[in-house]
Protein backbone atom coordinates (compact mmCIF):
# COMPACT_ATOMS: atom_id res chain seq x y z
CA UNK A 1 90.80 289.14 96.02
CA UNK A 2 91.32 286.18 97.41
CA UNK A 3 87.73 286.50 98.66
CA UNK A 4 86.65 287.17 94.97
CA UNK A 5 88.30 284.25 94.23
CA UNK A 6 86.60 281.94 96.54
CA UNK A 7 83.37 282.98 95.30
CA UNK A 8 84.44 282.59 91.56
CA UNK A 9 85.30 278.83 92.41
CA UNK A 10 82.33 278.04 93.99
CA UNK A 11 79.79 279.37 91.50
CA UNK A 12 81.76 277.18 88.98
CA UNK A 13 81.45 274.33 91.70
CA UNK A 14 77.48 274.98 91.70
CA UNK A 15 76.81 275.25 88.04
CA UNK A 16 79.14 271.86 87.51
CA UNK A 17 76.90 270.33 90.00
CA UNK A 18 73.74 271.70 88.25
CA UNK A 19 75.08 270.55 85.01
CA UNK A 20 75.85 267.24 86.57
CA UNK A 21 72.13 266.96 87.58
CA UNK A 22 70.55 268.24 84.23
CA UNK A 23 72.49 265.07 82.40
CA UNK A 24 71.14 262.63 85.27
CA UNK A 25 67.90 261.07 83.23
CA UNK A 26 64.72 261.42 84.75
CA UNK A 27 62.80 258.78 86.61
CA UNK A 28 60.31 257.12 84.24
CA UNK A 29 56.67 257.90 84.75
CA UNK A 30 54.78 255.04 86.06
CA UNK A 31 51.18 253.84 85.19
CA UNK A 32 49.03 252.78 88.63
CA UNK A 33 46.74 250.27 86.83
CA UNK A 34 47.30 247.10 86.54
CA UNK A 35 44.73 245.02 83.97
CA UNK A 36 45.29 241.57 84.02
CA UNK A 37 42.91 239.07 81.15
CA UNK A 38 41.87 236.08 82.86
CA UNK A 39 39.24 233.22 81.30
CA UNK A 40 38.31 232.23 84.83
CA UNK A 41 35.94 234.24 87.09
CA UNK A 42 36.40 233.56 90.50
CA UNK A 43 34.05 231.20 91.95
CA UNK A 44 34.09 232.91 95.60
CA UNK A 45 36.71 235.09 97.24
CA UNK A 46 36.03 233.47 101.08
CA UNK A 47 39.79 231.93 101.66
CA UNK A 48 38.42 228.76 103.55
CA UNK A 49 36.32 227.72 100.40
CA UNK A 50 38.92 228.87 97.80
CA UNK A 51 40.85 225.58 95.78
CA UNK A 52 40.29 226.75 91.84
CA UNK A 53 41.99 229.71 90.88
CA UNK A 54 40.13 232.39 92.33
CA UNK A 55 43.50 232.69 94.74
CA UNK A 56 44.45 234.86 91.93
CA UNK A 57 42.61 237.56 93.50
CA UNK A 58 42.90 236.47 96.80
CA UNK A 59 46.71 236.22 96.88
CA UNK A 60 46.27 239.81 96.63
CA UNK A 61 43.73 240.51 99.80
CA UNK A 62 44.57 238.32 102.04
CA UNK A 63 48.02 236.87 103.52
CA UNK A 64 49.35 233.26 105.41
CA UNK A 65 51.74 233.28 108.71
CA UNK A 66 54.69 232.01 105.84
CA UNK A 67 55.31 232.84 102.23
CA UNK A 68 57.93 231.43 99.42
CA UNK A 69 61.15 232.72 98.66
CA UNK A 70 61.24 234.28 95.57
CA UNK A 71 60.76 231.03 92.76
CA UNK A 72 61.98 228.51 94.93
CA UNK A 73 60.01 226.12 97.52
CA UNK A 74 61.45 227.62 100.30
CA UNK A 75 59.99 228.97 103.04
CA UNK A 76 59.91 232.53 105.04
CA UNK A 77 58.21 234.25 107.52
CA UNK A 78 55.17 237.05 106.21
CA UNK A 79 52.97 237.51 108.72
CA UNK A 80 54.14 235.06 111.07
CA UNK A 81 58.04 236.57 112.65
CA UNK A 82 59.57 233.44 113.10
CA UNK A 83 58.56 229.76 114.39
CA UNK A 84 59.72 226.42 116.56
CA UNK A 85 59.43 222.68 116.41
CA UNK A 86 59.37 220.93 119.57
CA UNK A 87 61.69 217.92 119.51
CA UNK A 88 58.49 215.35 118.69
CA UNK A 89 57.82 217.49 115.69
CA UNK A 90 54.20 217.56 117.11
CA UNK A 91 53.59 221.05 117.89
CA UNK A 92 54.99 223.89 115.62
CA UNK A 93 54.92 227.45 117.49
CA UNK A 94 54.63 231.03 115.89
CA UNK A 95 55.34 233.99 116.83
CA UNK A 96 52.93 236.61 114.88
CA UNK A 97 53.64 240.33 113.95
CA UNK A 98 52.29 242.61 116.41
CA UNK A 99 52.41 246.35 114.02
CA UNK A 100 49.14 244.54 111.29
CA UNK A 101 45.47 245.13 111.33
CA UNK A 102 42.95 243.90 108.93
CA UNK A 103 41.58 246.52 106.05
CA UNK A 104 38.88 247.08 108.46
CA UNK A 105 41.04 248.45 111.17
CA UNK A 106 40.52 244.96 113.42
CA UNK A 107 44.35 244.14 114.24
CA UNK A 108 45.36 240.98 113.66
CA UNK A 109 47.03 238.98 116.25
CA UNK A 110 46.95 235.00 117.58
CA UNK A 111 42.59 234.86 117.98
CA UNK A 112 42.67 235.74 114.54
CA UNK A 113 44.77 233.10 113.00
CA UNK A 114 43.17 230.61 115.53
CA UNK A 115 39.84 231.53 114.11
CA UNK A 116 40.58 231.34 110.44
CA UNK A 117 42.10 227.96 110.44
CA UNK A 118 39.28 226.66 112.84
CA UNK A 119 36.92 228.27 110.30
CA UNK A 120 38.25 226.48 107.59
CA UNK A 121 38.30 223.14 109.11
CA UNK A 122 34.48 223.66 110.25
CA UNK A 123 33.51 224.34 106.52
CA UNK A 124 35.27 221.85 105.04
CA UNK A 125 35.92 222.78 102.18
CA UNK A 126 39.00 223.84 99.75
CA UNK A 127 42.19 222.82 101.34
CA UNK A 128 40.96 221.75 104.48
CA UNK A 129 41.41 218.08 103.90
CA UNK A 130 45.19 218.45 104.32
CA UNK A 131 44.51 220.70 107.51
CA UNK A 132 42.26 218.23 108.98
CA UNK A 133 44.44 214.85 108.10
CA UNK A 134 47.71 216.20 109.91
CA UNK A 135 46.10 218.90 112.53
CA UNK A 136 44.94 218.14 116.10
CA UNK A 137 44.43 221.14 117.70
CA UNK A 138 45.16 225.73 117.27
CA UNK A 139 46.34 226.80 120.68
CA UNK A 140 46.35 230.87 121.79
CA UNK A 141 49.10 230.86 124.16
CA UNK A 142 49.43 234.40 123.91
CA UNK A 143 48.86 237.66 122.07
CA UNK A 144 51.23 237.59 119.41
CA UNK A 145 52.03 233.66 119.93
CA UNK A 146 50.41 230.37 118.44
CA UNK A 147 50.79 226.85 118.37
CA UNK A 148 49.63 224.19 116.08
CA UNK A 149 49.29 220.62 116.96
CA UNK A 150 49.57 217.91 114.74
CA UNK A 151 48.70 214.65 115.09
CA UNK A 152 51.34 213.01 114.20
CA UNK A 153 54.86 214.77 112.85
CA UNK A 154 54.35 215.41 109.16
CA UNK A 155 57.77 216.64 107.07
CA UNK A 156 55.50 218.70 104.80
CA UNK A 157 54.05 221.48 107.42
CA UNK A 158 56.07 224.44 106.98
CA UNK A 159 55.16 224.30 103.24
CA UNK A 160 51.76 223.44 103.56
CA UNK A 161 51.17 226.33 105.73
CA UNK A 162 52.80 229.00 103.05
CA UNK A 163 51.08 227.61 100.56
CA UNK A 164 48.30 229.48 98.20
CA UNK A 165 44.94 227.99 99.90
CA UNK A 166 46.72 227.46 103.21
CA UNK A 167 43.81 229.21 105.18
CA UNK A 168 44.72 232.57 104.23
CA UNK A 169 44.06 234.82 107.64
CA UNK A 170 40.39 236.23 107.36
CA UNK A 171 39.36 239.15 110.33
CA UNK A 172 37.41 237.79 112.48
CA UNK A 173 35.17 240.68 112.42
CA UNK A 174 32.69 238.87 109.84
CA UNK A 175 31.23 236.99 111.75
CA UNK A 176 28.78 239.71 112.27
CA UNK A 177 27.66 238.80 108.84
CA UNK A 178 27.21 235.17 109.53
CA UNK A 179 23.53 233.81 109.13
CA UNK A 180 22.04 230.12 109.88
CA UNK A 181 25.69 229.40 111.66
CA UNK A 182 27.45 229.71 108.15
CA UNK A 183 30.16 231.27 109.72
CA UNK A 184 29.77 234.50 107.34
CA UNK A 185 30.10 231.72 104.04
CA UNK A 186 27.99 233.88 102.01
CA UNK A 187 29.31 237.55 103.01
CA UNK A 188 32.75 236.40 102.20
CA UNK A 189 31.26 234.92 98.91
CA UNK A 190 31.55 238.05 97.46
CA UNK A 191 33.12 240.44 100.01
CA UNK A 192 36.53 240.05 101.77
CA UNK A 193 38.47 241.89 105.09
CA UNK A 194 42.09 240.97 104.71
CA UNK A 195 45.56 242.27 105.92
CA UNK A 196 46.98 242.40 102.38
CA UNK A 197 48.09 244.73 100.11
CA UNK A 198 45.17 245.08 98.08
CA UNK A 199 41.50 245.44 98.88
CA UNK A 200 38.37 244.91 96.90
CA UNK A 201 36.55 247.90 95.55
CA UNK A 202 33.73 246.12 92.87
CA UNK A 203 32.80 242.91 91.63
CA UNK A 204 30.89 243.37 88.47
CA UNK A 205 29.98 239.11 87.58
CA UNK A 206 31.53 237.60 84.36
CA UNK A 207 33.00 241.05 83.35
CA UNK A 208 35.84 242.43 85.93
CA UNK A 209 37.05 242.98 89.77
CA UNK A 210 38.82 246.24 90.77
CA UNK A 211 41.24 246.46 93.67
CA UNK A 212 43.11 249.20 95.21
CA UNK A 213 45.94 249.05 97.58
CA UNK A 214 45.42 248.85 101.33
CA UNK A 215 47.06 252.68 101.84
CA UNK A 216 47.69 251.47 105.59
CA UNK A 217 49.76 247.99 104.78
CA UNK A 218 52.14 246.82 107.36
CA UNK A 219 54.89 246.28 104.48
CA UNK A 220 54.20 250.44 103.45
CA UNK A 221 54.74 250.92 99.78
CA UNK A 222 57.86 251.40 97.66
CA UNK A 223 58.69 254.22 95.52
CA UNK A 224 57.48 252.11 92.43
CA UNK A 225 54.25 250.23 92.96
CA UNK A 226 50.84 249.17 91.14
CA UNK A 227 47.94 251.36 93.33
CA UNK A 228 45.24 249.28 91.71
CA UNK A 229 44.42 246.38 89.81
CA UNK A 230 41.79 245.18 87.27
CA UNK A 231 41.10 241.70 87.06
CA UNK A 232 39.39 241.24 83.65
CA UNK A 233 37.00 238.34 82.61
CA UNK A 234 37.90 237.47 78.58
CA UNK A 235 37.06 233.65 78.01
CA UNK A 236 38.73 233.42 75.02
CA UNK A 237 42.55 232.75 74.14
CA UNK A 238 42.95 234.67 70.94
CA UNK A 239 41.01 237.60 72.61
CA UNK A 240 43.15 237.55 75.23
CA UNK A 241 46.20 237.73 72.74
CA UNK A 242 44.52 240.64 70.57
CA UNK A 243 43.75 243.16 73.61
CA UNK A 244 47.57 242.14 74.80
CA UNK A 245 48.94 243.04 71.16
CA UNK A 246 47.35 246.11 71.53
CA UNK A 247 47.86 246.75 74.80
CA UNK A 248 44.70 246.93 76.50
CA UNK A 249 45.65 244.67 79.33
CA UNK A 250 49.47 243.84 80.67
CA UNK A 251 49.38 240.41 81.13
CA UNK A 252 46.74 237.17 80.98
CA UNK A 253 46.04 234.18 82.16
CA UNK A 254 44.67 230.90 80.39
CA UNK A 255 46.37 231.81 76.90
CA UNK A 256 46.85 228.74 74.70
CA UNK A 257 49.96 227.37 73.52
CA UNK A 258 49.48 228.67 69.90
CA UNK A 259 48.83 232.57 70.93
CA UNK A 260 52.39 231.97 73.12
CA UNK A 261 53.85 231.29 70.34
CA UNK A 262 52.82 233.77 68.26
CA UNK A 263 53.32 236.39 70.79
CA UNK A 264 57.19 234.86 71.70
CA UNK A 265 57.82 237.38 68.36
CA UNK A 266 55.92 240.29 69.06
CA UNK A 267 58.39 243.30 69.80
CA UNK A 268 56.18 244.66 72.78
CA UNK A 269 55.37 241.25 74.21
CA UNK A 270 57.80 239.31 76.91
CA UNK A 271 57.12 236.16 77.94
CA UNK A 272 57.94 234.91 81.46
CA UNK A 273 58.67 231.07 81.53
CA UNK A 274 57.85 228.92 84.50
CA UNK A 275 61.15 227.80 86.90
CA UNK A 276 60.47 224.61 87.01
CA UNK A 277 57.52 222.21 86.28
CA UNK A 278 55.25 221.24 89.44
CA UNK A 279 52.44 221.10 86.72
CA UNK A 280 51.57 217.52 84.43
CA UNK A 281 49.20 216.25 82.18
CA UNK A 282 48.05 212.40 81.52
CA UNK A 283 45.41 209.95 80.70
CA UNK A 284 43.81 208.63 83.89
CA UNK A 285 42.33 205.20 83.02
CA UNK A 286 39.19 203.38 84.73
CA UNK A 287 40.70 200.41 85.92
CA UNK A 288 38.16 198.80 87.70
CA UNK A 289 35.09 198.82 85.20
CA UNK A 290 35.41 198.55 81.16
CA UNK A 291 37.95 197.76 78.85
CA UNK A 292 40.46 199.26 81.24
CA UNK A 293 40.24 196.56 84.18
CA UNK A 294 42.65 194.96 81.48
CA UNK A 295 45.92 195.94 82.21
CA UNK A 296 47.24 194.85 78.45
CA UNK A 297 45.33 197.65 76.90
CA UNK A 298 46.56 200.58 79.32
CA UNK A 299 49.70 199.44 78.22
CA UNK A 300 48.66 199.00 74.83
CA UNK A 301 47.97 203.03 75.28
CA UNK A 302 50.77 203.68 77.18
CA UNK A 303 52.54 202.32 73.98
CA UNK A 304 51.02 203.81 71.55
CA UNK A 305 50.50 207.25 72.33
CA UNK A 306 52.48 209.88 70.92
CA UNK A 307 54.87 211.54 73.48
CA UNK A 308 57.58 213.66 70.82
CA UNK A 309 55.13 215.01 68.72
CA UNK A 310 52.74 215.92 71.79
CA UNK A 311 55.40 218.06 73.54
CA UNK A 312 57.62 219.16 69.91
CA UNK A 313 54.97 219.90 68.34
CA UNK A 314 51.48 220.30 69.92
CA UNK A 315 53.20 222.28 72.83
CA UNK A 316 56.25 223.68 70.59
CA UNK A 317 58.93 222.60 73.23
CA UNK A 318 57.10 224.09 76.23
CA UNK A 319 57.01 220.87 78.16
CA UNK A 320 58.92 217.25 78.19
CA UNK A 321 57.62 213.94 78.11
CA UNK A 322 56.78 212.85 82.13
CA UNK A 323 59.29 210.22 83.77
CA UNK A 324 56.60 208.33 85.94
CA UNK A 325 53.53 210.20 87.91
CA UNK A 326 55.66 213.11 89.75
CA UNK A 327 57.15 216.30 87.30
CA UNK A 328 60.63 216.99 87.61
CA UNK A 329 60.25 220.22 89.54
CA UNK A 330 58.68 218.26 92.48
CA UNK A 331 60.17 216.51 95.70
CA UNK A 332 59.80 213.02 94.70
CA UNK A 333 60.21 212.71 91.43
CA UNK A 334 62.48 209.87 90.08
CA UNK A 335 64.03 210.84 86.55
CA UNK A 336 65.43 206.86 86.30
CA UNK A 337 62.02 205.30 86.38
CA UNK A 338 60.68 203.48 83.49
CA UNK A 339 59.24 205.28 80.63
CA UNK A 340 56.98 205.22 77.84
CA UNK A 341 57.71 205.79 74.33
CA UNK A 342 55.58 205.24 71.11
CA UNK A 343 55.35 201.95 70.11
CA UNK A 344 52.48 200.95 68.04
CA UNK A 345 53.59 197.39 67.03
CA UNK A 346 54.21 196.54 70.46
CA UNK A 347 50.69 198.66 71.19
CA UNK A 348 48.94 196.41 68.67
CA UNK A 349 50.24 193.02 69.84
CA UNK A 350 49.10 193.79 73.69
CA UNK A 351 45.53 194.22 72.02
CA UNK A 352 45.57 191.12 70.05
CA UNK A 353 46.81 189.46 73.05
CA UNK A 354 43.47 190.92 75.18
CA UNK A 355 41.13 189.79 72.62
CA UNK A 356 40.76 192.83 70.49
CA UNK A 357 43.18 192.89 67.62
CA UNK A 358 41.34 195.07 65.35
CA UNK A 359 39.86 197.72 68.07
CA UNK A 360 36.29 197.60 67.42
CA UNK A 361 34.80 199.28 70.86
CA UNK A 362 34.18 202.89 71.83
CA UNK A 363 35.40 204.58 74.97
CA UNK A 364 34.10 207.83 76.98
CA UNK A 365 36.45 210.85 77.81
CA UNK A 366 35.90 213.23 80.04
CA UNK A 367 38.42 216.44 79.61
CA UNK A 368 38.71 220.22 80.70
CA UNK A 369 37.09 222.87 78.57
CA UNK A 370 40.32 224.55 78.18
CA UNK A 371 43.46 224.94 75.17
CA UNK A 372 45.65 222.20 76.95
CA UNK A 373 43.41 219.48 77.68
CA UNK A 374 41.70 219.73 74.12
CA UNK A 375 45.04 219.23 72.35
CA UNK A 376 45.72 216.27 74.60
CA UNK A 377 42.21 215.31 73.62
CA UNK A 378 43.10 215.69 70.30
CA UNK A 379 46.10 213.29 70.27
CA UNK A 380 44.44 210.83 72.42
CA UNK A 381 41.30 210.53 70.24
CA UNK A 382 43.78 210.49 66.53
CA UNK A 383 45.73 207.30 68.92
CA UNK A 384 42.82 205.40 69.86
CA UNK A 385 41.58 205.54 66.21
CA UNK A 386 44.83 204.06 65.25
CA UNK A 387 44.01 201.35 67.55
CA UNK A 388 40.81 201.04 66.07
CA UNK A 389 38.58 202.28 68.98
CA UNK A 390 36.63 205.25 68.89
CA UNK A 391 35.60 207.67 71.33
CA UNK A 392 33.15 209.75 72.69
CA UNK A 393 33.87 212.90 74.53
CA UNK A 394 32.36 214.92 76.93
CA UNK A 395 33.90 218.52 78.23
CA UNK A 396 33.30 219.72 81.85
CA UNK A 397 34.73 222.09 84.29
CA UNK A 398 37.26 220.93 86.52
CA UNK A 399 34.62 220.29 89.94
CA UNK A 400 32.24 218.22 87.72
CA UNK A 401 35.11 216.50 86.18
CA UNK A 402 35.60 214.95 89.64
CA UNK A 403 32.19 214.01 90.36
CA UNK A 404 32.04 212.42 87.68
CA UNK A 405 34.52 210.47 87.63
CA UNK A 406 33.86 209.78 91.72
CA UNK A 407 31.14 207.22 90.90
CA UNK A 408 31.52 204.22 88.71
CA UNK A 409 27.71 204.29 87.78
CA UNK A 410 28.97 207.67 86.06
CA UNK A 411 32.76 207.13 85.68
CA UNK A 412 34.27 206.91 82.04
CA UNK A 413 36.99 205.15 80.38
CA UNK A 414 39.46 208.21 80.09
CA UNK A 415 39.93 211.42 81.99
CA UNK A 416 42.19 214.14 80.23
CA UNK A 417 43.55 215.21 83.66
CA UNK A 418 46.05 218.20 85.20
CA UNK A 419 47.72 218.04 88.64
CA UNK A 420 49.55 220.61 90.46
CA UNK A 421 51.21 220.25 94.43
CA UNK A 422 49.23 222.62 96.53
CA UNK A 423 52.95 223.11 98.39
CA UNK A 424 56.22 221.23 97.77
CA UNK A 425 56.08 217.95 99.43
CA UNK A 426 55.32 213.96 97.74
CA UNK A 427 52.57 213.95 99.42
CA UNK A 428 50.73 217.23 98.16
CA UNK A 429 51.71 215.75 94.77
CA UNK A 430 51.16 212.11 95.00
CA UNK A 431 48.81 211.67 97.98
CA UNK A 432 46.82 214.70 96.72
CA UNK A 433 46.27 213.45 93.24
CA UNK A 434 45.30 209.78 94.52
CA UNK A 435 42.83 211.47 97.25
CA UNK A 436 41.37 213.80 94.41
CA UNK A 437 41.24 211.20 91.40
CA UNK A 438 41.58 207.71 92.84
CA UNK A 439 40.48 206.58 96.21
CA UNK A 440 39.38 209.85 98.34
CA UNK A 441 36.21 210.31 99.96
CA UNK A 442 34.29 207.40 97.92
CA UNK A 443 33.43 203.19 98.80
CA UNK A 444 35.93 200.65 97.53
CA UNK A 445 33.84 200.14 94.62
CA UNK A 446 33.59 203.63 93.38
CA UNK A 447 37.59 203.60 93.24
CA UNK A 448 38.95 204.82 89.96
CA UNK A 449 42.49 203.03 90.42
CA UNK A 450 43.87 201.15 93.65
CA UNK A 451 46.55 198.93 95.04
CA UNK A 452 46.33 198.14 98.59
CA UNK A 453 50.24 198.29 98.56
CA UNK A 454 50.40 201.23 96.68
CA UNK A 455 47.86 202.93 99.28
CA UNK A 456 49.81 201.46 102.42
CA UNK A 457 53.13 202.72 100.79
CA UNK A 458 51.53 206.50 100.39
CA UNK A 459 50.11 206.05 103.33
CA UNK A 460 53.51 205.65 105.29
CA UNK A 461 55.56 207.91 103.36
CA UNK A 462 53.31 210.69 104.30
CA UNK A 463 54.37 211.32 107.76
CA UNK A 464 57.62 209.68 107.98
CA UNK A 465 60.19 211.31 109.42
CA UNK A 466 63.73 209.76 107.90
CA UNK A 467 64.10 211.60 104.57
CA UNK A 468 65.91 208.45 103.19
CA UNK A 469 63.19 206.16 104.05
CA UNK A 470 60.58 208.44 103.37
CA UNK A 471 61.79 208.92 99.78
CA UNK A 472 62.64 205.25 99.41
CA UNK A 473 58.63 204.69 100.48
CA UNK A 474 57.88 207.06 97.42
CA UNK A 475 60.14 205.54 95.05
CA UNK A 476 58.57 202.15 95.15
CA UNK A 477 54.59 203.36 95.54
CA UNK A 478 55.56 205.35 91.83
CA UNK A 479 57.37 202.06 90.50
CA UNK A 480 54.39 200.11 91.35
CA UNK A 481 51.67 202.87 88.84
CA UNK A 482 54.11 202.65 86.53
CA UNK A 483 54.07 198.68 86.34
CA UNK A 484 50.29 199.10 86.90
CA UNK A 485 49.60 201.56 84.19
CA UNK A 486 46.77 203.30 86.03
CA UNK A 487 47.49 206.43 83.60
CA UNK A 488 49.66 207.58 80.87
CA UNK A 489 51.89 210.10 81.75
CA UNK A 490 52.11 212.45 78.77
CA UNK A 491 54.19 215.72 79.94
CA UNK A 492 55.40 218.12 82.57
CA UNK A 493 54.52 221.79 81.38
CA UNK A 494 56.27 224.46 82.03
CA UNK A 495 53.98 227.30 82.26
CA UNK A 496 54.63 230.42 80.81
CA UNK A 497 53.08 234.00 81.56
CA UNK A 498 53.06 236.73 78.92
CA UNK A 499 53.60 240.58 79.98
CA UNK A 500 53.39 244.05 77.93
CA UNK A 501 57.48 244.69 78.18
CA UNK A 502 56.86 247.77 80.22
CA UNK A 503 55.48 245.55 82.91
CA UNK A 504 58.79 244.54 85.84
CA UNK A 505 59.01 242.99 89.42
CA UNK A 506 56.93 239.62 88.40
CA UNK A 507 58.66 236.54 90.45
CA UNK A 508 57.55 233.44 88.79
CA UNK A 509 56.64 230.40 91.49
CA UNK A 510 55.78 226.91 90.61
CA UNK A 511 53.33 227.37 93.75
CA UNK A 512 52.12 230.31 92.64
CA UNK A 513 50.73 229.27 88.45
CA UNK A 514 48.95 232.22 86.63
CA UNK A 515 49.22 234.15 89.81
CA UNK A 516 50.87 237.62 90.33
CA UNK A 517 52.90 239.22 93.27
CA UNK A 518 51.28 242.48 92.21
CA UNK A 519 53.33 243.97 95.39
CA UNK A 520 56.82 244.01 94.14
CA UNK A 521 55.86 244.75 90.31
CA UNK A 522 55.17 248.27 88.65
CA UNK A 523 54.65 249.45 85.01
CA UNK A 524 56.79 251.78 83.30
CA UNK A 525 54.55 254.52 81.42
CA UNK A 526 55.56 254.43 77.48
C-alpha cells in the first residue's frame, strides 16, 4: 500500500509539474534579418579612410582596443583587457585579448594593432589628424602587450581611442592585396577582414550591403541575436517612412524631422530619442572677406534670426536653442554664456550703423543636401530677406562643403554647418570644428574665422593636464566667438532613431549617431 501510495503521489507530482510547464508561455520566435534604410551609401569600408558615415557598416566588421559604456562617454575595455598610464601620462600601455582572430582566421594580437594605427597615420586620411597631433610612436613590447606614445600628455586619449573612426583594427593579412605601395587602399575600398561580429557578404553600389555574423566571434552569440543584416540604400525621407509604415525595413537613418513626427503616432512605430546632444547646427560666417569682415552685421544676424520658432516649430521640440559653440551633452560646454535671442530692432540698428540700413546686397550659402540643413536654410534665407539682403544658395555634400569653403577665392558668405565630437573631450568638439571649418590645413589668408588668442587659448587647453585650468582655458576661448560672432549658434539636436516596435537591445550613444549595436539587439517575429 504504502508503496501504491508513493507512486500515486508522484504521478500527481509529475502531471502538476507538466501542467506547470504547459502554462509557462513560449519563447517568441525571432526574425534573423535585420534591414536597416539609410540615404547614405558608404563611401569606402577601409577603417583608416573612414570619417562620413560609412562607420555604420563598419562598426559592425571591425572593432577598437576600447568601446563606450552603454549611452554614456565612458570608457571600457573590447578588445584591448585592460590598460596603464605611466606617471608622465606619455605612454599609455595595453594589454590585448589573446582568444580573437580576424574573419580570415589571422589572430589578432599586438603586430596587428601596431600595423593598423601605423597604417592609418601613413594614409592620412579620416581621423588620422588627431592620431598624428598627439601620437609619437606604437611600440610591440610583447605578444598580447602594446604601448602608445604620445607626444605630449593629452586628457582626451582613452576616448579618442574608443571612439567610432579611432583606427578600427584591420588584419594585417591585406597587405597581400596592396598595389603601387597603397597599403591595400583599394582592396579595402570595397572588401574588409575584421574581428567583429559581422562580416561582409555583397556590396551591390547605390542599392544595398548584406552582412552575416562572424559564426566564430570571440564574444560567441546569445540566445537572441540578429544573424544578418541588410543595409539598404533609399535616398529619400518619406520613402524611408513608407517602407517603415509598412514594415519593409526595421529602422532608418537620415529621416527628416516631419516623417518623425508623423511616425511618433504610428501604433507599430517606436522612436528612440538621443541621450544627450553632442550634435549642433549654426551659421558659420566669412569673416575675413565680404560683408562679414564687419562684425556689426554678424551680430545684426545673430540678432535677428529666429531661435523659438526654429527649434518649436521647424524641429517640433526635438532640439534647444545652443548656449555658445559647445552642445550641452559635451565636456565643455558652458550653459551661463551669453546668448542670442531674436531681436530685429536691435538687428536693424547694427545695419544702419554699418552702412546698410535698408539691406540691399546678396550673400552666397553653401548648405548640406539633407532635411536639417534645408530647414535651417529655409529660416536663414526668410531672416536675411527681412534684413533686406538676398541670397543665393548652393547645396553640396558634406567633403565639397569643406573645400569650398577652404579657399577664400571660393569661400561664401554663409555655411549651413553640423558638428559632432568624434569622442568626448573640448577638444574633439572645439579644436575639431576650428581645424575642419576655420584655420586647419590652409595659409592665413584662406582662414574662414581667426583670433590669434582664441587659437593660442585652444591651443593650450588641448593638452593640459589640470582639469580646472584646462576648462577655465575653454571657457574663455568660447567667450571670446561669442563676443566675436564668428557664427550663429542656432540649436543642439537631439537625434532620434525610429524602430518597427518588435525591434529590442538598441543602446543609443551620442558617439555612436544613426549607428546600431546590431550585437546586443534582436527582433521579435509578429
Amino acid at each position: 500500500m504504502r508503496r501504491k501510495a508513493m507512486s500515486l503521489i508522484l504521478g500527481v507530482m509529475v502531471l502538476a509539474a507538466m501542467s506547470g510547464c504547459a502554462r509557462q508561455p513560449a519563447a517568441p520566435a525571432l526574425e534573423d534579418t535585420l534591414i536597416i534604410g539609410s540615404s547614405q551609401e558608404p563611401t569606402t569600408l577601409d577603417p583608416a579612410i573612414v570619417y562620413d558615415g560609412s562607420d555604420r557598416i563598419t562598426r559592425l566588421i571591425y572593432e577598437s582596443l576600447l568601446d563606450y559604456v552603454g549611452s554614456t562617454a565612458e570608457v571600457q575595455a573590447h578588445l584591448a583587457t585592460d590598460w596603464r598610464v605611466s606617471p608622465d601620462g606619455k605612454v599609455y600601455t595595453f594589454e590585448l585579448r589573446d582568444d580573437v582572430q580576424f574573419h580570415d582566421g589571422t589572430p589578432f594580437n599586438a603586430e596587428a594593432v601596431k600595423f593598423s594605427f601605423d597604417r592609418m597615420t601613413k594614409i592620412a586620411k579620416g581621423m588620422s589628424w588627431a592620431f598624428r597631433m598627439v601620437l609619437a610612436e606604437v611600440k610591440v613590447t610583447a605578444e598580447y602587450t602594446v604601448e602608445f606614445h604620445l607626444k605630449k600628455p593629452y586628457p582626451g586619449f582613452l576616448g579618442m581611442v574608443a571612439n567610432r573612426y579611432a583606427a578600427p583594427i584591420i588584419s594585417p593579412s591585406i597587405m597581400q592585396h596592396e598595389k603601387d605601395g597603397d597599403l591595400a587602399q583599394g582592396w579595402a575600398h570595397d572588401n574588409a577582414i575584421g574581428t567583429g561580429p559581422y562580416k561582409l557578404v555583397n556590396w551591390t553600389k547605390k542599392q544595398e550591403l548584406t552582412l552575416v555574423k562572424n559564426d566564430d566571434y570571440w564574444r560567441g552569440w546569445p540566445q537572441k541575436h540578429i544573424s544578418r543584416v541588410v543595409y539598404k540604400i533609399l535616398p529619400d525621407s518619406a520613402t524611408q517612412r513608407m517602407m517603415l509604415e509598412r514594415g519593409d525595413i526595421h529602422t532608418a537613418t537620415h529621416i527628416g524631422i516631419d516623417d518623425i513626427i508623423v511616425l511618433m503616432d504610428h501604433p507599430e512605430i517606436r522612436i528612440e530619442p538621443a541621450p544627450t546632444s553632442n550634435f549642433n547646427w549654426f551659421l558659420l560666417l566669412n569673416t575675413q572677406k565680404g560683408v562679414f569682415a564687419d562684425r556689426r552685421l554678424r551680430e545684426a544676424l545673430s540678432w535677428a534670426f529666429p531661435y523659438d520658432e526654429t527649434v518649436r516649430h521647424v524641429f517640433r521640440g526635438q532640439a534647444t536653442q545652443s548656449v555658445g559653440p559647445v552642445p550641452f551633452g559635451v565636456p565643455g560646454h558652458e550653459p551661463d554664456l551669453f546668448q542670442y535671442h531674436r531681436d530685429l530692432d536691435r538687428a536693424k540698428a547694427l545695419m544702419a550703423a554699418a552702412g546698410y540700413p535698408n539691406g540691399g546686397f546678396k550673400v552666397t550659402i553653401t548648405h548640406g543636401d539633407n532635411d536639417w540643413a534645408r530647414k535651417i536654410l529655409e529660416m536663414t534665407i526668410s531672416t536675411l530677406g527681412e534684413l533686406g539682403i538676398t541670397a543665393e544658395t548652393k547645396p553640396l555634400v558634406w567633403g565639397a562643403m569643406l573645400d569650398n569653403m577652404a579657399s577664400q577665392d571660393t569661400a561664401p558668405d554663409i555655411v549651413v554647418a553640423d558638428w559632432w565630437d568624434d569622442y568626448p573631450d573640448p577638444d574633439a568638439f572645439l579644436g575639431g570644428m576650428a581645424d575642419a571649418f576655420w584655420w586647419g590645413g590652409r595659409e592665413a589668408a584662406d582662414y574662414f574665422y581667426v583670433n590669434p588668442e582664441v587659437q593660442d587659448l585652444l591651443g593650450e587647453a588641448a593638452f593640459e593636464a589640470d582639469p580646472a585650468r584646462r576648462v577655465d582655458l575653454y571657457r574663455r576661448a568660447q567667450e571670446l566667438m561669442v563676443a566675436d560672432c564668428p557664427g550663429v549658434w542656432i540649436m543642439d539636436y537631439l537625434y532620434a532613431t525610429p524602430f518597427r516596435k518588435n525591434v529590442y537591445g538598441y543602446v543609443a550613444n551620442p558617439y555612436y549617431i544613426m549607428s546600431y549595436n546590431v550585437y546586443g539587439m534582436w527582433i521579435e517575429a509578429r
